[in-house]
N, C-alpha and C. Protein backbone atom coordinates (compact mmCIF):
# COMPACT_ATOMS: atom_id res chain seq x y z
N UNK A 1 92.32 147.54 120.20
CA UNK A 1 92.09 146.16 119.75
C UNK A 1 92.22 145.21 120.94
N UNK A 2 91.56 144.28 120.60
CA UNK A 2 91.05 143.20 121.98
C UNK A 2 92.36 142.18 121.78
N UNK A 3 93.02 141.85 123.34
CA UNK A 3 94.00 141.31 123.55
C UNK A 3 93.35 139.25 122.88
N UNK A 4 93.67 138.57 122.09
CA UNK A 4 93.57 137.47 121.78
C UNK A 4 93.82 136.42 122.54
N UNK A 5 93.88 135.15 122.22
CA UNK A 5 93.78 133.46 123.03
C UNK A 5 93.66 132.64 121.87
N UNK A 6 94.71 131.72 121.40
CA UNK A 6 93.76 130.78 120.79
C UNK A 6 92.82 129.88 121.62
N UNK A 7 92.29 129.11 120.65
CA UNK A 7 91.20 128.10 121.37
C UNK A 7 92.23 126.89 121.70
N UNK A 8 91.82 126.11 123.04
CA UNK A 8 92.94 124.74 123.13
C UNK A 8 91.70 123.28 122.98
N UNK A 9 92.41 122.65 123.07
CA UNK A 9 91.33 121.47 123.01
C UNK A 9 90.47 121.08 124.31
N UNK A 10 90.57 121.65 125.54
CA UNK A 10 89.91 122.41 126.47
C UNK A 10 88.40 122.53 125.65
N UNK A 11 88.18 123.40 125.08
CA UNK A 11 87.46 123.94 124.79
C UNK A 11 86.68 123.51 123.92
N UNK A 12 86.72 122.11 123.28
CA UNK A 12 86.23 120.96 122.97
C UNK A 12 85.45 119.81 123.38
N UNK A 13 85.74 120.37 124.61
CA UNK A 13 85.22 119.07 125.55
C UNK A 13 83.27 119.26 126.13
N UNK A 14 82.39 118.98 125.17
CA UNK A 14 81.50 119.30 125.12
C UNK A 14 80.54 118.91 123.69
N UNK A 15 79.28 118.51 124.06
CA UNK A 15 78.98 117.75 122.59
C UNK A 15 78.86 118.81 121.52
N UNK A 16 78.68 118.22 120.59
CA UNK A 16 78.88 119.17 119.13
C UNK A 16 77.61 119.91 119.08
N UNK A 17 76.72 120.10 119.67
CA UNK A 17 75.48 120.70 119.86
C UNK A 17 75.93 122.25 120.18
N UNK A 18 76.89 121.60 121.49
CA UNK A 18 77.04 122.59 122.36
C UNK A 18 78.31 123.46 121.70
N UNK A 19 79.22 122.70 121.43
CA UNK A 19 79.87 123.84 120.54
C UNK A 19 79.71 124.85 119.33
N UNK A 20 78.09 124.17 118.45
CA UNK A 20 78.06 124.81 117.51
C UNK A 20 77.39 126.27 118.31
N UNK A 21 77.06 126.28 119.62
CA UNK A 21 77.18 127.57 120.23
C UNK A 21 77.95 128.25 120.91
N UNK A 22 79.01 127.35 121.27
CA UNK A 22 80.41 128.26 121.82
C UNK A 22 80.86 128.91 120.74
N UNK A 23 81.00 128.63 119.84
CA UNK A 23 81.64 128.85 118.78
C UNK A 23 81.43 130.26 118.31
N UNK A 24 79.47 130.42 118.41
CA UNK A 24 79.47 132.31 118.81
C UNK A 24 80.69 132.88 118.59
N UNK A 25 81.04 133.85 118.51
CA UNK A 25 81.66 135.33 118.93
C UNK A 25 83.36 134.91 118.63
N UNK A 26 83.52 133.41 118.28
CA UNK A 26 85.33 133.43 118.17
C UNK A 26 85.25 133.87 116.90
N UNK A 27 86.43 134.01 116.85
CA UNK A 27 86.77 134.49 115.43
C UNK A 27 87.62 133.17 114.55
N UNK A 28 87.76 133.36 113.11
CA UNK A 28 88.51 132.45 112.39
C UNK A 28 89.28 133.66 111.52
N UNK A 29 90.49 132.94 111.91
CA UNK A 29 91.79 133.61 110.72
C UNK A 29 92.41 132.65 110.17
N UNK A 30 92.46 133.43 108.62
CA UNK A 30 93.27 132.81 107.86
C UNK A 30 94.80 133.57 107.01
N UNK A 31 95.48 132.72 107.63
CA UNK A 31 96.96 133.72 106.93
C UNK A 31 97.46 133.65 105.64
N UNK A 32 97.43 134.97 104.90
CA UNK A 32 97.90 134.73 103.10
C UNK A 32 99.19 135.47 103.61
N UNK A 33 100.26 134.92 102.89
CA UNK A 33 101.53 135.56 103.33
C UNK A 33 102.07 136.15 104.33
N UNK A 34 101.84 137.89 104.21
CA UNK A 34 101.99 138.08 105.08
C UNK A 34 100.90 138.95 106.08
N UNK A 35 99.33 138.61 105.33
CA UNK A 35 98.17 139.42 105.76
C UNK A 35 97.46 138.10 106.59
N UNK A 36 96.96 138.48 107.52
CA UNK A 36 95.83 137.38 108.51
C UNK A 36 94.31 138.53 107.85
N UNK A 37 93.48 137.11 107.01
CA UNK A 37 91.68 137.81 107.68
C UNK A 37 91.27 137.15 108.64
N UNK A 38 90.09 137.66 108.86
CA UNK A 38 89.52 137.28 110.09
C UNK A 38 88.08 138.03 110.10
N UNK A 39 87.23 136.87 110.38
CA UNK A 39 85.90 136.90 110.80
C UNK A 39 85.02 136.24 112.03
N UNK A 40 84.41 137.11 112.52
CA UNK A 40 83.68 136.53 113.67
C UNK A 40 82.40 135.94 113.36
N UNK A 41 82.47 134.94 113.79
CA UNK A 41 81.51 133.69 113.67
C UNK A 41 80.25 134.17 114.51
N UNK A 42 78.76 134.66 113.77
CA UNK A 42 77.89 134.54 113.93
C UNK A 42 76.63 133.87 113.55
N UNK A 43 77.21 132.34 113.16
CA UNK A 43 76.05 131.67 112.85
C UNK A 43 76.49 130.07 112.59
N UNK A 44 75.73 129.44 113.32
CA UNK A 44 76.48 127.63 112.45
C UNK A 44 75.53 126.85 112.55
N UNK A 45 76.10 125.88 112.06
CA UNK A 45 75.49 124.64 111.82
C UNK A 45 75.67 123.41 112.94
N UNK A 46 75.04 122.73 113.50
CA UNK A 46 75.60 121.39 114.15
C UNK A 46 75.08 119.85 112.79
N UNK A 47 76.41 118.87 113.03
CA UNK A 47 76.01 118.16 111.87
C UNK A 47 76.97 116.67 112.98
N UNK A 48 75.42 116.04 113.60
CA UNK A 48 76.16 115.10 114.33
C UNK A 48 76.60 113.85 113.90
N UNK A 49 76.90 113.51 113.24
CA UNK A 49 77.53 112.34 112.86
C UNK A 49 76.24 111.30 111.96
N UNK A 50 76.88 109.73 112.68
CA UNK A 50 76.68 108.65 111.46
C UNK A 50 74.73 108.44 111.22
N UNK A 51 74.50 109.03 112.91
CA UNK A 51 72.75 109.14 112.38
C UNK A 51 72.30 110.78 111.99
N UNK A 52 73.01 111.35 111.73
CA UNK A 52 72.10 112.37 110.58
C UNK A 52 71.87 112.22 109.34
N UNK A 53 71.21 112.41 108.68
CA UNK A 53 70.74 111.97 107.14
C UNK A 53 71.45 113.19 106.53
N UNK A 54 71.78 114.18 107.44
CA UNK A 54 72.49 115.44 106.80
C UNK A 54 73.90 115.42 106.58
N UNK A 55 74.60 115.08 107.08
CA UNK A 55 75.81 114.48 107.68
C UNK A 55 76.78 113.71 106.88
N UNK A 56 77.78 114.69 106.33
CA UNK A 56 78.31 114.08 104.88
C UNK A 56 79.04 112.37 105.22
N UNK A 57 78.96 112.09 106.57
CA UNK A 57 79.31 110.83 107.35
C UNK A 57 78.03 109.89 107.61
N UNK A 58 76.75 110.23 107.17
CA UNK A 58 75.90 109.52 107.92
C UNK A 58 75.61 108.08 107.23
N UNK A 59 75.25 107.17 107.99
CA UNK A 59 75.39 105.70 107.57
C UNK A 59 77.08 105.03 107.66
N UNK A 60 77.55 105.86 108.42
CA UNK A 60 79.37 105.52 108.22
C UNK A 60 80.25 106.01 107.33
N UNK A 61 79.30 106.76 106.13
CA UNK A 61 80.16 106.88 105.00
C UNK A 61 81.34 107.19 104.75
N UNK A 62 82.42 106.77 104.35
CA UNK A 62 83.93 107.24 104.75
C UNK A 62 84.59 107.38 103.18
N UNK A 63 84.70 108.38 102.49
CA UNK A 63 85.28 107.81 101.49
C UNK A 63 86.37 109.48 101.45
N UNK A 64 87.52 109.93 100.66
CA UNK A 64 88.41 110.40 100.30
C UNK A 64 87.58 112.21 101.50
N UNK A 65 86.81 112.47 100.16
CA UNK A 65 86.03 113.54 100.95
C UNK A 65 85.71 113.68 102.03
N UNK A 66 85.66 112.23 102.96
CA UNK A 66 85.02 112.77 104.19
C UNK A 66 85.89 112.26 105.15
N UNK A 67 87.01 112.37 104.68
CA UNK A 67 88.20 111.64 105.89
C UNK A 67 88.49 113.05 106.88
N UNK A 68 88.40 113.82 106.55
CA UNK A 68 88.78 114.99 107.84
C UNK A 68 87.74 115.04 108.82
N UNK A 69 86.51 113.93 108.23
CA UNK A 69 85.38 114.31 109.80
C UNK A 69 85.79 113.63 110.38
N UNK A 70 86.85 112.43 109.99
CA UNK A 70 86.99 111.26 111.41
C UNK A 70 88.39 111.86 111.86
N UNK A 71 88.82 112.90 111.87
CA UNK A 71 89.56 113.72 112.49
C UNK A 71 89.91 113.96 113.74
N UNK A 72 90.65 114.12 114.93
CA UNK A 72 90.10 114.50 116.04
C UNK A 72 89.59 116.19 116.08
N UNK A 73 88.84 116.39 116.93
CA UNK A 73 88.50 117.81 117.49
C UNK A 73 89.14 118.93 117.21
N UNK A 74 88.76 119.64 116.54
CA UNK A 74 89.44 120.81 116.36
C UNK A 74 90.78 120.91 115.20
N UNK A 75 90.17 120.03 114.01
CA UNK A 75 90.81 119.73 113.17
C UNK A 75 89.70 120.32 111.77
N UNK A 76 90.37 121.33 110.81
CA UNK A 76 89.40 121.37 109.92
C UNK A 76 88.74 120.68 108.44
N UNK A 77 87.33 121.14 108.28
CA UNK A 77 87.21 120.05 107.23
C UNK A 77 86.17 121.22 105.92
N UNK A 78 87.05 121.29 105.05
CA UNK A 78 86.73 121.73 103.99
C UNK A 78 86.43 121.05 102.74
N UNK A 79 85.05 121.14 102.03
CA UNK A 79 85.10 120.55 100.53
C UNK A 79 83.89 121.93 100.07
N UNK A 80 83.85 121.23 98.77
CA UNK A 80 82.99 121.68 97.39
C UNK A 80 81.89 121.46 97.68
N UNK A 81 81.29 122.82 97.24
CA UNK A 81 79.56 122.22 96.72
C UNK A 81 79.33 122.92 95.45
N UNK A 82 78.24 122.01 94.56
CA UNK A 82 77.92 122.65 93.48
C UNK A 82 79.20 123.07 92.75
N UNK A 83 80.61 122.34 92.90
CA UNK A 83 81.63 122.68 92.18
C UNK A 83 82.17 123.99 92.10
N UNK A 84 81.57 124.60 92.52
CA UNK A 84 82.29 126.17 92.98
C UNK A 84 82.28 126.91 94.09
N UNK A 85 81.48 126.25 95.06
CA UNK A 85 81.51 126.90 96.30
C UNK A 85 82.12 125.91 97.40
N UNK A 86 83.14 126.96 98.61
CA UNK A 86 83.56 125.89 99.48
C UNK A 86 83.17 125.93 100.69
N UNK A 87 83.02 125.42 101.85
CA UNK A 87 82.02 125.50 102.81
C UNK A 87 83.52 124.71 103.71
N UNK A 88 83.39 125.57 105.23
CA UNK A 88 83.98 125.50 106.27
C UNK A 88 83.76 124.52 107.46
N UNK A 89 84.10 123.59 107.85
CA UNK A 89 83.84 123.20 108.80
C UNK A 89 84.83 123.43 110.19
N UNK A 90 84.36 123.29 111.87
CA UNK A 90 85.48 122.60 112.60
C UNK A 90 84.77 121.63 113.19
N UNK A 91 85.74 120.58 113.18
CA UNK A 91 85.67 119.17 113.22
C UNK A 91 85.26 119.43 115.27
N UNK A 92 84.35 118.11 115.47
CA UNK A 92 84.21 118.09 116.90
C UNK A 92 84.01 116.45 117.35
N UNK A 93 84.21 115.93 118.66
CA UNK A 93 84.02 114.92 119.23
C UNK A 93 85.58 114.33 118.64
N UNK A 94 85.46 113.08 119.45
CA UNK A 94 86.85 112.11 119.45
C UNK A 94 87.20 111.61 117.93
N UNK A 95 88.65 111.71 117.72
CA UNK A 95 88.67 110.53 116.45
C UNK A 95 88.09 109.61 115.98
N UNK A 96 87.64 109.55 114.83
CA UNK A 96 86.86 108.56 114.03
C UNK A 96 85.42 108.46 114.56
N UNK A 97 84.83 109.71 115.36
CA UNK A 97 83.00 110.13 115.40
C UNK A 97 83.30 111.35 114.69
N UNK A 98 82.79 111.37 113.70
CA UNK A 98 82.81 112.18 112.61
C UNK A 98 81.42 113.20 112.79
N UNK A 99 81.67 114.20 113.49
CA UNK A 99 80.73 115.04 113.38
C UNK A 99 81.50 116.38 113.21
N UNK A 100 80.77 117.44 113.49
CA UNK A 100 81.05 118.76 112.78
C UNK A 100 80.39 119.96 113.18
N UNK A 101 81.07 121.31 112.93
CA UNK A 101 80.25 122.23 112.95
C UNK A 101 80.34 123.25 111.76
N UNK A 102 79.29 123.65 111.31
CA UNK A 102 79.73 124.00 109.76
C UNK A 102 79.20 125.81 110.45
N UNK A 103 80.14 126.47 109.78
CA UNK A 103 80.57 127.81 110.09
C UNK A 103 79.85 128.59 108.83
N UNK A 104 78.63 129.31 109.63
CA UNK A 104 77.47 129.45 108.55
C UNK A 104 77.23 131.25 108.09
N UNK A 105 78.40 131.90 108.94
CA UNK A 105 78.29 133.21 108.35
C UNK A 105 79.06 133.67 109.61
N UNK A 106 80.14 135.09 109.04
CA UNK A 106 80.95 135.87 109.75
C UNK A 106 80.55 137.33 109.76
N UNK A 107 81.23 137.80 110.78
CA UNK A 107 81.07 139.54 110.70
C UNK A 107 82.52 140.13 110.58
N UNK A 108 82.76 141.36 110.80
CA UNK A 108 83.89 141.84 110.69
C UNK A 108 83.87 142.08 112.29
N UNK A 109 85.22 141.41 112.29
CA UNK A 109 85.82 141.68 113.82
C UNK A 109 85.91 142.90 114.05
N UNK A 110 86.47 144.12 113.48
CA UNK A 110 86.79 145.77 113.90
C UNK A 110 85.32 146.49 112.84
N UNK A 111 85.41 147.21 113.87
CA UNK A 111 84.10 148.29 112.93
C UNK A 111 84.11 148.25 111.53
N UNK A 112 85.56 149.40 111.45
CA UNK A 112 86.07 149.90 110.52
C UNK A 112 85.67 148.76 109.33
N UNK A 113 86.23 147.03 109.77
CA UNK A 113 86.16 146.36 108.56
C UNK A 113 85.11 146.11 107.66
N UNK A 114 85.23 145.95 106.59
CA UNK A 114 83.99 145.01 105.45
C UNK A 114 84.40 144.05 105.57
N UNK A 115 83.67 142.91 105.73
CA UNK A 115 83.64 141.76 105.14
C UNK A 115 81.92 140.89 104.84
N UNK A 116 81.88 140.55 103.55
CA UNK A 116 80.91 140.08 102.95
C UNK A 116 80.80 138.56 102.98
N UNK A 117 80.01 137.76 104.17
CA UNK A 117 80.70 136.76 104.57
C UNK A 117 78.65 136.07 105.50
N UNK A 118 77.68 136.54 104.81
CA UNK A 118 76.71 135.87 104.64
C UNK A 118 76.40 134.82 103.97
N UNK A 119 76.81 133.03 105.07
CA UNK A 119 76.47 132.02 104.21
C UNK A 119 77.84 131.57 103.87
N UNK A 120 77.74 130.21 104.03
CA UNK A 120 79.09 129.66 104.08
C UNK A 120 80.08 129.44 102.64
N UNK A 121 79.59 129.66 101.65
CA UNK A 121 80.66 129.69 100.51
C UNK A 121 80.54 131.31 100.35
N UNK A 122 80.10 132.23 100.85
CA UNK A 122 80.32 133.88 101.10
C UNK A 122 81.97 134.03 102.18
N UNK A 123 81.65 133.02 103.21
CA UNK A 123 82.93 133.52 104.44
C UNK A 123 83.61 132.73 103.49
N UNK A 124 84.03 132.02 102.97
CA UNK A 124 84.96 131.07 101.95
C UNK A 124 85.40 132.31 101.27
N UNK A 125 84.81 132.51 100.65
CA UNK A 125 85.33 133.53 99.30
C UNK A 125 85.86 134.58 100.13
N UNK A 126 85.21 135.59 101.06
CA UNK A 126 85.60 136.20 102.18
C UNK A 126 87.47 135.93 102.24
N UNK A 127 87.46 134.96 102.92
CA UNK A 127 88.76 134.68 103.99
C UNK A 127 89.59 134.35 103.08
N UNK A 128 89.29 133.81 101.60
CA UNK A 128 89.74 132.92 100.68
C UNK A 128 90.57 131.39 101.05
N UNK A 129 89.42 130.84 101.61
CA UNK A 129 89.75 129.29 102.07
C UNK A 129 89.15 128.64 101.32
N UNK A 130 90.09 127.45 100.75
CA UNK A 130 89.71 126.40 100.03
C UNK A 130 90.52 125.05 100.15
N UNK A 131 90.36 124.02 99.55
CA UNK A 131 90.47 122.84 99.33
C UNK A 131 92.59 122.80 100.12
N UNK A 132 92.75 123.70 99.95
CA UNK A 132 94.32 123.58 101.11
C UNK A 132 94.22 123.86 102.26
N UNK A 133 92.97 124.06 102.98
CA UNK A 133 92.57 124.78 103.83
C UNK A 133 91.62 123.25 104.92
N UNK A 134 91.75 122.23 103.87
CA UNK A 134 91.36 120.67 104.89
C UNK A 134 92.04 120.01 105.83
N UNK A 135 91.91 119.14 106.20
CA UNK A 135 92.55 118.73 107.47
C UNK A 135 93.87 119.56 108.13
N UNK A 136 93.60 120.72 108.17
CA UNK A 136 94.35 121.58 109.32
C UNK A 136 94.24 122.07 110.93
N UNK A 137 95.14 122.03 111.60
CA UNK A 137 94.88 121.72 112.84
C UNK A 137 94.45 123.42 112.85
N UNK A 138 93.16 123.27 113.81
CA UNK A 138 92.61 125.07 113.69
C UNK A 138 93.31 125.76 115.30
N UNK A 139 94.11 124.82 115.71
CA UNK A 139 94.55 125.34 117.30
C UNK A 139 96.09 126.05 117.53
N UNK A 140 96.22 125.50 115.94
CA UNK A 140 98.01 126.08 115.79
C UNK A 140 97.99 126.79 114.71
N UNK A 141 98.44 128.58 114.64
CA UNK A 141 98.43 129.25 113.79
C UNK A 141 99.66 128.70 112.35
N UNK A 142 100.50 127.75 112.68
CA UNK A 142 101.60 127.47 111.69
C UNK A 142 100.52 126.46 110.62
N UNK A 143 99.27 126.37 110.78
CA UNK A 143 98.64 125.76 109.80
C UNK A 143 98.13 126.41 108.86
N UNK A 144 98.12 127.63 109.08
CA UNK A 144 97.49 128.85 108.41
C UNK A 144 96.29 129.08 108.30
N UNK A 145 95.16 128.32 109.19
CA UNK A 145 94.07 128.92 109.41
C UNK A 145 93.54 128.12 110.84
N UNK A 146 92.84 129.01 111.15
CA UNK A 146 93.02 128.65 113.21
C UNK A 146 92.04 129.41 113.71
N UNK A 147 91.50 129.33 115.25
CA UNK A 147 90.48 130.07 115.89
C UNK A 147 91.35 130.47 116.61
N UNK A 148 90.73 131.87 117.29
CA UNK A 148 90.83 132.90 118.50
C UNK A 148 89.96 133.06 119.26
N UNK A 149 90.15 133.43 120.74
CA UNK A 149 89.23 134.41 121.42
C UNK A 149 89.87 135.45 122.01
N UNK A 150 88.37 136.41 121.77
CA UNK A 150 88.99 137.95 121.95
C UNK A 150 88.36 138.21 123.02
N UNK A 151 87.42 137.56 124.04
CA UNK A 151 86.35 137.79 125.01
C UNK A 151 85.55 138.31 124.76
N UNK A 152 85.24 138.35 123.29
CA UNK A 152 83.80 138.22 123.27
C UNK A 152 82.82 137.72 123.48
N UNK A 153 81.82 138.40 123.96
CA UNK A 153 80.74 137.39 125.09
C UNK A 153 79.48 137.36 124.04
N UNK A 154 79.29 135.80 124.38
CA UNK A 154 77.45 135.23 123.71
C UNK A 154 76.71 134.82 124.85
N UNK A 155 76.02 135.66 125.39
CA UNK A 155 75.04 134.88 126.46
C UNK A 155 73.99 134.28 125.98
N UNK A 156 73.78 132.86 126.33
CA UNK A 156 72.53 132.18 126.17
C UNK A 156 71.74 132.26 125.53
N UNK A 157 71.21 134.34 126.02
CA UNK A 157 69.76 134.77 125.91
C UNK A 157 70.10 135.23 124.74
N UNK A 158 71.52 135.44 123.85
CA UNK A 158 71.58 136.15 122.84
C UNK A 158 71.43 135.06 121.71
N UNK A 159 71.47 133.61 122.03
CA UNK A 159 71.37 133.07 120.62
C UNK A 159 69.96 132.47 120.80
N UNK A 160 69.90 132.39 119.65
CA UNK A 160 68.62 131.83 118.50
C UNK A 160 68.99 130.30 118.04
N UNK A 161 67.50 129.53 117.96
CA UNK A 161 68.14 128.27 117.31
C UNK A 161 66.76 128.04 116.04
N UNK A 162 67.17 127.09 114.85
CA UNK A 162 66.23 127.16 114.06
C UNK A 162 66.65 125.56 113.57
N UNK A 163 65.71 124.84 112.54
CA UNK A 163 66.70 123.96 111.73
C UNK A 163 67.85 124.86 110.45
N UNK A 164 68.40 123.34 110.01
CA UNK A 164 68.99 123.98 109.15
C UNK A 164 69.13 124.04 107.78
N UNK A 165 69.65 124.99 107.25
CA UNK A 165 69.33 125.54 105.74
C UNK A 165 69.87 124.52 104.96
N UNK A 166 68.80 124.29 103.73
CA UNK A 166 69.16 123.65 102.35
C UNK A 166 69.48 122.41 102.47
N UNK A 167 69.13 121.45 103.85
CA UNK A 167 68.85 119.96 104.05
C UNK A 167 67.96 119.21 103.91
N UNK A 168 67.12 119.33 102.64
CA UNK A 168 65.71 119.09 102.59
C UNK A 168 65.62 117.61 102.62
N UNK A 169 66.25 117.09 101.80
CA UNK A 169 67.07 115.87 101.29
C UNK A 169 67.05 115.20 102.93
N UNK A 170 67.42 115.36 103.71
CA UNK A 170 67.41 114.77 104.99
C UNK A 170 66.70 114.25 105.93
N UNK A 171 65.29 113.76 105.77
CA UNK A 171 63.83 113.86 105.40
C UNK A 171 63.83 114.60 107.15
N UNK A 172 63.50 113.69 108.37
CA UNK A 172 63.11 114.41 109.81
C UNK A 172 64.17 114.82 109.89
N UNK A 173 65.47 114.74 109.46
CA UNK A 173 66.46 115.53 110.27
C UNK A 173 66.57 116.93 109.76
N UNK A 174 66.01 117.07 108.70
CA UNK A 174 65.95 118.22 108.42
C UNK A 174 65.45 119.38 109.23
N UNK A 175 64.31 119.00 110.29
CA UNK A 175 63.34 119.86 110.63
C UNK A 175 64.59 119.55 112.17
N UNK A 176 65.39 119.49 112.50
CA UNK A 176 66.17 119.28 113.64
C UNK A 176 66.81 120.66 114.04
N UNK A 177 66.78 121.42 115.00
CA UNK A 177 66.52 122.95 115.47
C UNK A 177 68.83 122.99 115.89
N UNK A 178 69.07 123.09 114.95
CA UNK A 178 70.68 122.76 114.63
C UNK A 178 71.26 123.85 114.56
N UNK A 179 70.78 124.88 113.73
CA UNK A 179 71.40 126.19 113.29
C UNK A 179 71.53 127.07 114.56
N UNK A 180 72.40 127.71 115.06
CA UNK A 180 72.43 128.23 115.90
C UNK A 180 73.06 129.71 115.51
N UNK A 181 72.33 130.70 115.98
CA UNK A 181 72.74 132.13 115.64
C UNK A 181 72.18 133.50 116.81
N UNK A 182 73.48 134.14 116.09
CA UNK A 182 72.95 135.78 117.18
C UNK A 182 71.95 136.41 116.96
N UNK A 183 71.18 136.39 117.81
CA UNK A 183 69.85 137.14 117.49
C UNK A 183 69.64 138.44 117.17
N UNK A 184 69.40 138.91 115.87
CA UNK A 184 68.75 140.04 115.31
C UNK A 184 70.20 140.62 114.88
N UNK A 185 71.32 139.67 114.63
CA UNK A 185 72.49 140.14 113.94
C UNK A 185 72.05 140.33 112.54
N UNK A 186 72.35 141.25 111.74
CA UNK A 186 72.68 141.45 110.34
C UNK A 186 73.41 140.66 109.52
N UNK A 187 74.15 139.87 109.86
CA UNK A 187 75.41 139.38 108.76
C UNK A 187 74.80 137.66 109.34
N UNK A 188 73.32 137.64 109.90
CA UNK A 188 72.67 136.26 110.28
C UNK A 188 71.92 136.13 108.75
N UNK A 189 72.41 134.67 108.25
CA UNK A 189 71.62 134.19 106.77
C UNK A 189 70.07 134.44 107.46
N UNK A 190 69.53 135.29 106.03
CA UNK A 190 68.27 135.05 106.01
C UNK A 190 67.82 136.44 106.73
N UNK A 191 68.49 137.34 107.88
CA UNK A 191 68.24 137.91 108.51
C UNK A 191 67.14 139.04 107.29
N UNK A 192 67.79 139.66 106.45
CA UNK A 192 67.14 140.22 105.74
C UNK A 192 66.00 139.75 104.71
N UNK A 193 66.42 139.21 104.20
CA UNK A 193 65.59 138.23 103.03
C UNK A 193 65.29 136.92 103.23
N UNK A 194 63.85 136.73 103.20
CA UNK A 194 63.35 135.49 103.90
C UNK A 194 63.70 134.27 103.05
N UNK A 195 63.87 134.79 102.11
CA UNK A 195 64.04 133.62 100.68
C UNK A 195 65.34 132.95 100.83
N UNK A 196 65.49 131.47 100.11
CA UNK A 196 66.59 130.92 100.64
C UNK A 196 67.84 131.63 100.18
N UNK A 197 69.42 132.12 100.81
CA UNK A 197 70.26 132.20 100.44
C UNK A 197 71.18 131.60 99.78
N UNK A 198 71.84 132.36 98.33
CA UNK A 198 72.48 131.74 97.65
C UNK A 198 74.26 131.61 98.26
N UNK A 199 74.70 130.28 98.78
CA UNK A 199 75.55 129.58 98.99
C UNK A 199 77.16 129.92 98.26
C-alpha cells in the first residue's frame, strides 16, 4: 500500500479550472467509526462561480444552501438533488468567491476493492456522505471526511475534457468544456453507456 499526504492549502493555489484537474488521482476518505472509505477521484466538474448559469452561486445567490461555497478553499460543500441524491463538492478560490469542484465519479483505490461510485450521488451512496458531511474542513482528518495523496500520477496527456452533464438549464454555459476526466477509465460517467447517467 502507497505511503499517503494529505492535501494542504498549498495545493489550492490555482484557479478552479485547474484544480478540477489536480484533483485527478487524489483520493477522498470518509471515516464511519472506526472504518475509513475511500475513493479515487476520476472525474469532475469545474463550477466557477457568480457568472455561471450553472453555479448553485450564480447571480450572487447566497441563501442557507449555498453558504459553504463562500467558504474558503478546501472546505466541503454538500446538498440534495431531486430529494434523494447527495452530490459532493470541494470548495475552491478565496472566501466569499464561491466556486467549486463537484467530484463526479470514484474508483477503488486497491485492486482488490469494489466500489460502485459512477456519478456523483453513486460516490455519495458509495462513501455514505451526506448532509453532515457540509462545511467540513477536507484538509484535517478530525472532520471526518478529507483528501489524500498517494502519488498517484495524472499526466496532462491522460485527461480528457468535455462540457458538463445535466446543465441544460444553463443555456451557453452549458456547452463550457468543464468536466474533466481520465481517459478511457471505466468508472468515467458515460464511459460505457452513451445515454445520460442516472445521478
Amino acid at each position: 500500500m502507497r505511503m499517503t499526504s494529505l492535501l494542504t492549502s498549498r495545493f489550492f493555489s490555482a484557479s478552479t479550472k485547474k484544480l478540477a484537474q489536480k484533483l485527478l488521482g487524489k483520493i477522498v476518505c470518509v471515516r464511519h467509526g472506526k472504518k475509513v472509505l475511500r475513493g479515487r477521484i476520476v472525474e469532475t466538474e469545474a463550477y466557477i462561480g457568480v457568472k455561471d448559469k450553472a453555479c448553485h452561486a450564480f447571480g450572487h445567490r447566497r441563501t442557507k444552501r449555498t453558504e459553504s461555497l463562500y467558504q474558503p478553499a478546501g472546505f466541503s460543500y454538500v446538498y440534495l438533488i431531486y430529494g434523494m441524491y447527495y452530490c459532493f463538492n470541494v470548495v475552491t478560490c478565496s472566501k466569499g468567491d464561491p466556486q467549486a469542484v463537484l467530484i463526479r465519479a470514484l474508483t477503488a483505490v486497491d485492486n482488490d476493492d469494489e466500489l460502485l461510485a459512477q456519478g456523483p450521488g453513486k460516490l455519495c451512496r458509495a462513501l455514505r456522505i451526506n448532509k453532515r458531511h457540509d462545511q467540513k474542513h477536507l484538509l484535517d482528518p478530525r472532520s471526518g471526511i478529507w483528501l489524500e495523496d498517494d502519488g498517484y500520477q495524472v499526466s496532462q496527456s491522460q485527461i480528457d475534457k468535455g462540457p458538463r452533464i445535466g446543465v441544460d438549464y444553463a443555456e451557453e454555459a452549458a456547452k463550457w468544456p468543464l468536466r474533466f476526466y481520465i481517459k478511457g477509465h471505466p468508472d468515467v460517467s458515460r464511459s460505457k453507456n452513451k445515454s445520460k447517467p442516472k445521478t
